[in-house]
Protein backbone atom coordinates (compact mmCIF):
# COMPACT_ATOMS: atom_id res chain seq x y z
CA UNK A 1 113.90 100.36 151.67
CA UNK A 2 116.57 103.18 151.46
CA UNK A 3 116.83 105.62 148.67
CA UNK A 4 119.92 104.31 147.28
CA UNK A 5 117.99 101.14 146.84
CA UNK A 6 115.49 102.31 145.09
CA UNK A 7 117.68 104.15 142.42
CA UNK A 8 119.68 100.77 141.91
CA UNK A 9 116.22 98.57 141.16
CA UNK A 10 115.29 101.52 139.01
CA UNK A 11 118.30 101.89 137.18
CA UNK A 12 118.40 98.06 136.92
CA UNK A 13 114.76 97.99 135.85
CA UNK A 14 116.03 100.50 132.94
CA UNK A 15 119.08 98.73 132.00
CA UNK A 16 117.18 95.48 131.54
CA UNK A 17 116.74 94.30 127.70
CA UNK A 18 113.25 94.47 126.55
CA UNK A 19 111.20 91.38 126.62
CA UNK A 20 110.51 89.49 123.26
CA UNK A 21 107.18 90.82 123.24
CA UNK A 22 108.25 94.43 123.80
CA UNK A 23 110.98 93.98 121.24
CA UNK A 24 108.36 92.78 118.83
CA UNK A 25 106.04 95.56 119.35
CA UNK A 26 108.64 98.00 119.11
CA UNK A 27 109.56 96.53 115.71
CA UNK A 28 105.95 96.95 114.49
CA UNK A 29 105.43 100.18 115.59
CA UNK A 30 108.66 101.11 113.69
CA UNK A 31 107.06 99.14 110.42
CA UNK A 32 103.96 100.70 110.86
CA UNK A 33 105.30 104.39 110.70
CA UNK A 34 105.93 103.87 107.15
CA UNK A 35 102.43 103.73 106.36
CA UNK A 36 101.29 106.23 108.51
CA UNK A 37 100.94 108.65 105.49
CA UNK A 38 97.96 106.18 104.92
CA UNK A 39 96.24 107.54 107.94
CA UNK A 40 93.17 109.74 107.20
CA UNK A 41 90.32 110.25 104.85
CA UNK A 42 90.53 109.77 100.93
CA UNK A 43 88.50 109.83 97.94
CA UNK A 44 88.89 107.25 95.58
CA UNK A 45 88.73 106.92 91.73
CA UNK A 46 89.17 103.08 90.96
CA UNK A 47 89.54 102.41 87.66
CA UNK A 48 89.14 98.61 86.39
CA UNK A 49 90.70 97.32 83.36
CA UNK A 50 89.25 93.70 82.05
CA UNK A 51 88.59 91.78 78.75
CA UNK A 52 85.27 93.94 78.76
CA UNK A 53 86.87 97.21 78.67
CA UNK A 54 87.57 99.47 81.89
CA UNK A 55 84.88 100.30 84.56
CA UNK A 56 84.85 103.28 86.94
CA UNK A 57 83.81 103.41 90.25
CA UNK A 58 84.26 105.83 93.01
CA UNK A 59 84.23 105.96 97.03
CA UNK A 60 86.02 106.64 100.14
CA UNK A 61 88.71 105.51 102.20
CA UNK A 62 88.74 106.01 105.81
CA UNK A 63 92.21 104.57 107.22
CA UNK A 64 93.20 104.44 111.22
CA UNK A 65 95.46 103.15 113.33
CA UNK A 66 93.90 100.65 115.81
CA UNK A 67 95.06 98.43 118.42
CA UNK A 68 97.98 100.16 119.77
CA UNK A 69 99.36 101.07 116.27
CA UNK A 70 99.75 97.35 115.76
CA UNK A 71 97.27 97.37 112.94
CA UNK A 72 95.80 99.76 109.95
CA UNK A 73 92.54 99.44 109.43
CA UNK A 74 91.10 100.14 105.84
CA UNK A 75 86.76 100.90 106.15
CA UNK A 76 86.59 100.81 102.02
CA UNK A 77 83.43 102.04 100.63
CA UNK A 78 83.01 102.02 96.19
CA UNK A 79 80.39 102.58 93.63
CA UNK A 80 79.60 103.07 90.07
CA UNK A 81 79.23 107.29 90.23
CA UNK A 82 75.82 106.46 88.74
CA UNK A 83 74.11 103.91 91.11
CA UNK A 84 75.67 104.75 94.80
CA UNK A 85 73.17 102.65 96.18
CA UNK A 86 74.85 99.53 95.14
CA UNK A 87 78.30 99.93 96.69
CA UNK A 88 80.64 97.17 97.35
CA UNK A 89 82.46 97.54 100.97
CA UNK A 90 85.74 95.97 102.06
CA UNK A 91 87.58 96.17 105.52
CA UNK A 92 91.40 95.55 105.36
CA UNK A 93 94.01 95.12 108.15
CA UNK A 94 97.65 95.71 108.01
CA UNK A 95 100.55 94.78 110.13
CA UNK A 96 104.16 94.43 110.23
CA UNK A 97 105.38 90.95 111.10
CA UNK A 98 108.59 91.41 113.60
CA UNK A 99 109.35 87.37 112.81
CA UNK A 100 109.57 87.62 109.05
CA UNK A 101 109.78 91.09 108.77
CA UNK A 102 107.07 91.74 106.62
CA UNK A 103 104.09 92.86 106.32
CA UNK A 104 100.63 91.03 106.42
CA UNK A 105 97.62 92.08 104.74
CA UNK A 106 94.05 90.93 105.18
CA UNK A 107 90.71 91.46 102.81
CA UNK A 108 87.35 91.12 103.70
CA UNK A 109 84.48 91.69 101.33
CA UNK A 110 81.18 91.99 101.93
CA UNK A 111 79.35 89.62 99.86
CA UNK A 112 82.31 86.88 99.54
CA UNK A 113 83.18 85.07 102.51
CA UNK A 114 86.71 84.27 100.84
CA UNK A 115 89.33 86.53 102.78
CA UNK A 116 92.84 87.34 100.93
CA UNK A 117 95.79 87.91 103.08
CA UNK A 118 98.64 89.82 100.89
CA UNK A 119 102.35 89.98 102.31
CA UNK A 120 104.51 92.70 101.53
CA UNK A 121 107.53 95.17 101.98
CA UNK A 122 108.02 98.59 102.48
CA UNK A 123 110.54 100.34 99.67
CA UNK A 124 112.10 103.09 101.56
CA UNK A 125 113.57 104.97 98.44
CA UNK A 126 111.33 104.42 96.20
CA UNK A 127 108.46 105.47 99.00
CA UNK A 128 106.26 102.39 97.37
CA UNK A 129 104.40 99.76 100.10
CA UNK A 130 104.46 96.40 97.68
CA UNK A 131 102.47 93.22 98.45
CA UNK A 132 102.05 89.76 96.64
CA UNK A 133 99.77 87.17 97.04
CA UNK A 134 98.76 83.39 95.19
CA UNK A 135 94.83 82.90 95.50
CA UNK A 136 94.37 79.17 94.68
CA UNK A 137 90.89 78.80 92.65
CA UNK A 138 89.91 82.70 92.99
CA UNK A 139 86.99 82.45 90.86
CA UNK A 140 86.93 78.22 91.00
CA UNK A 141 88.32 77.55 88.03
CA UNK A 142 91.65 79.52 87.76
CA UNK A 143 94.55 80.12 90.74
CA UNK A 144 95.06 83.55 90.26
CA UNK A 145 98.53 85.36 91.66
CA UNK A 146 98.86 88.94 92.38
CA UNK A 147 100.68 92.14 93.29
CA UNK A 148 100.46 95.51 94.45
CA UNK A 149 102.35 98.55 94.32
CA UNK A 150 101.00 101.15 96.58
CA UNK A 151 103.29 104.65 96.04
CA UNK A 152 103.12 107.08 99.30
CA UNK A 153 105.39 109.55 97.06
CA UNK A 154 102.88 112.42 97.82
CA UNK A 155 101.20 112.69 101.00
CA UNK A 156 97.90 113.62 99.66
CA UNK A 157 97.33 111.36 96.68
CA UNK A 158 98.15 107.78 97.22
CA UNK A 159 98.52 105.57 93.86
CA UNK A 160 97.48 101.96 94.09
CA UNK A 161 98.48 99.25 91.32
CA UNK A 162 97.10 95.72 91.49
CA UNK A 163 98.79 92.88 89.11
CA UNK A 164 97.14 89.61 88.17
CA UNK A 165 97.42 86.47 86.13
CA UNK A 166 95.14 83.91 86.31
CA UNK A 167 95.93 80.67 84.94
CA UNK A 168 95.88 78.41 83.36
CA UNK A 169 93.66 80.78 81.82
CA UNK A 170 95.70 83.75 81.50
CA UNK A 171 99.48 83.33 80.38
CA UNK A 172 100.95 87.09 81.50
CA UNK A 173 100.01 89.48 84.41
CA UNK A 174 98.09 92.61 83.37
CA UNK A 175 97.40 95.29 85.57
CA UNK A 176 93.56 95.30 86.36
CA UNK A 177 93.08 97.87 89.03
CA UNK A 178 94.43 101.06 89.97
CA UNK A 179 92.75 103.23 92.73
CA UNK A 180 93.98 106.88 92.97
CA UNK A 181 92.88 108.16 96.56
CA UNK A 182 93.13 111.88 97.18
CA UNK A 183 93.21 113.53 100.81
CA UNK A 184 89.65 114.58 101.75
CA UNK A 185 89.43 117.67 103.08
């Protein structure tokens, strides 16, 4: 094959549109930098607010990209400050969806087989990753609907807001978790 044929199948090969599934990746690689500042190790204060009163607990974060930067993954790791023994652990995965242009959050708990899955957008001047999700018969008696607002404002402390209303036995959303993680060192 001669040299000038080479260059034109190259140059061809270039000019080409990207398949669908290169297209898609490339859109969730773009989705994905937006939560890069997630990436890394944090400390955690959660604080929970309730009927009972509020409840403090305390862990770590560990957040990496995985799979080709298709995915976050969240190793979550929380205790009461005076019984670490008993800690409660959570993996999460995040992804953008190219198709509906959001993005797709999973939970999994250890000690619950139920798995929430959260969808969300990115707010690009507010800096604030916000999710919602509708739980039907979260604790068996009451659906319960939620949302997030996760502010990437500073790179070193993240500030995470969950919402809830349960109903029919709750008839307004009150915020019942916020989790402020700060950079580990």
């Amino acid at each position: 094959m001669a040299l000038n044929s080479i260059v034109v199948l190259v140059w061809i090969g270039l000019a080409a549109p990207l398949s669908a599934d290169e297209a898609e990746y490339v859109q969730i690689r773009e989705g994905m930098k937006k939560l890069a500042p997630l990436v890394g190790q944090w400390r955690a204060a959660v604080t929970f607010h309730d009927e009972d009163g509020i409840t403090r607990e305390e862990g770590t974060y560990k957040v990496s990209s995985i799979l080709d930067d298709t995915y976050l993954e969240l190793e979550v790791e929380r205790h009461r400050p005076d019984n670490p023994q008993r800690s409660h652990k959570m993996l999460t995965f995040i992804t953008f969806n190219p198709q509906s242009k959001k993005y797709d959050t999973t939970f999994f708990y250890s000690r619950w087989a139920m798995r929430v899955t959260e969808t969300g957008v990115f707010d690009d001047t507010a800096r604030e990753f916000r999710t919602k999700a509708f739980i039907p018969l979260e604790d068996g008696v009451n659906d319960e609907a939620v949302r997030t607002i996760t502010s990437l404002k500073d790179p070193n402390t993240i500030v995470h807001r969950h919402y809830s209303r349960r109903s029919p036995k709750e008839s307004c959303e009150h915020m019942d978790l916020e989790i402020v993680l700060t950079r580990a060192k």
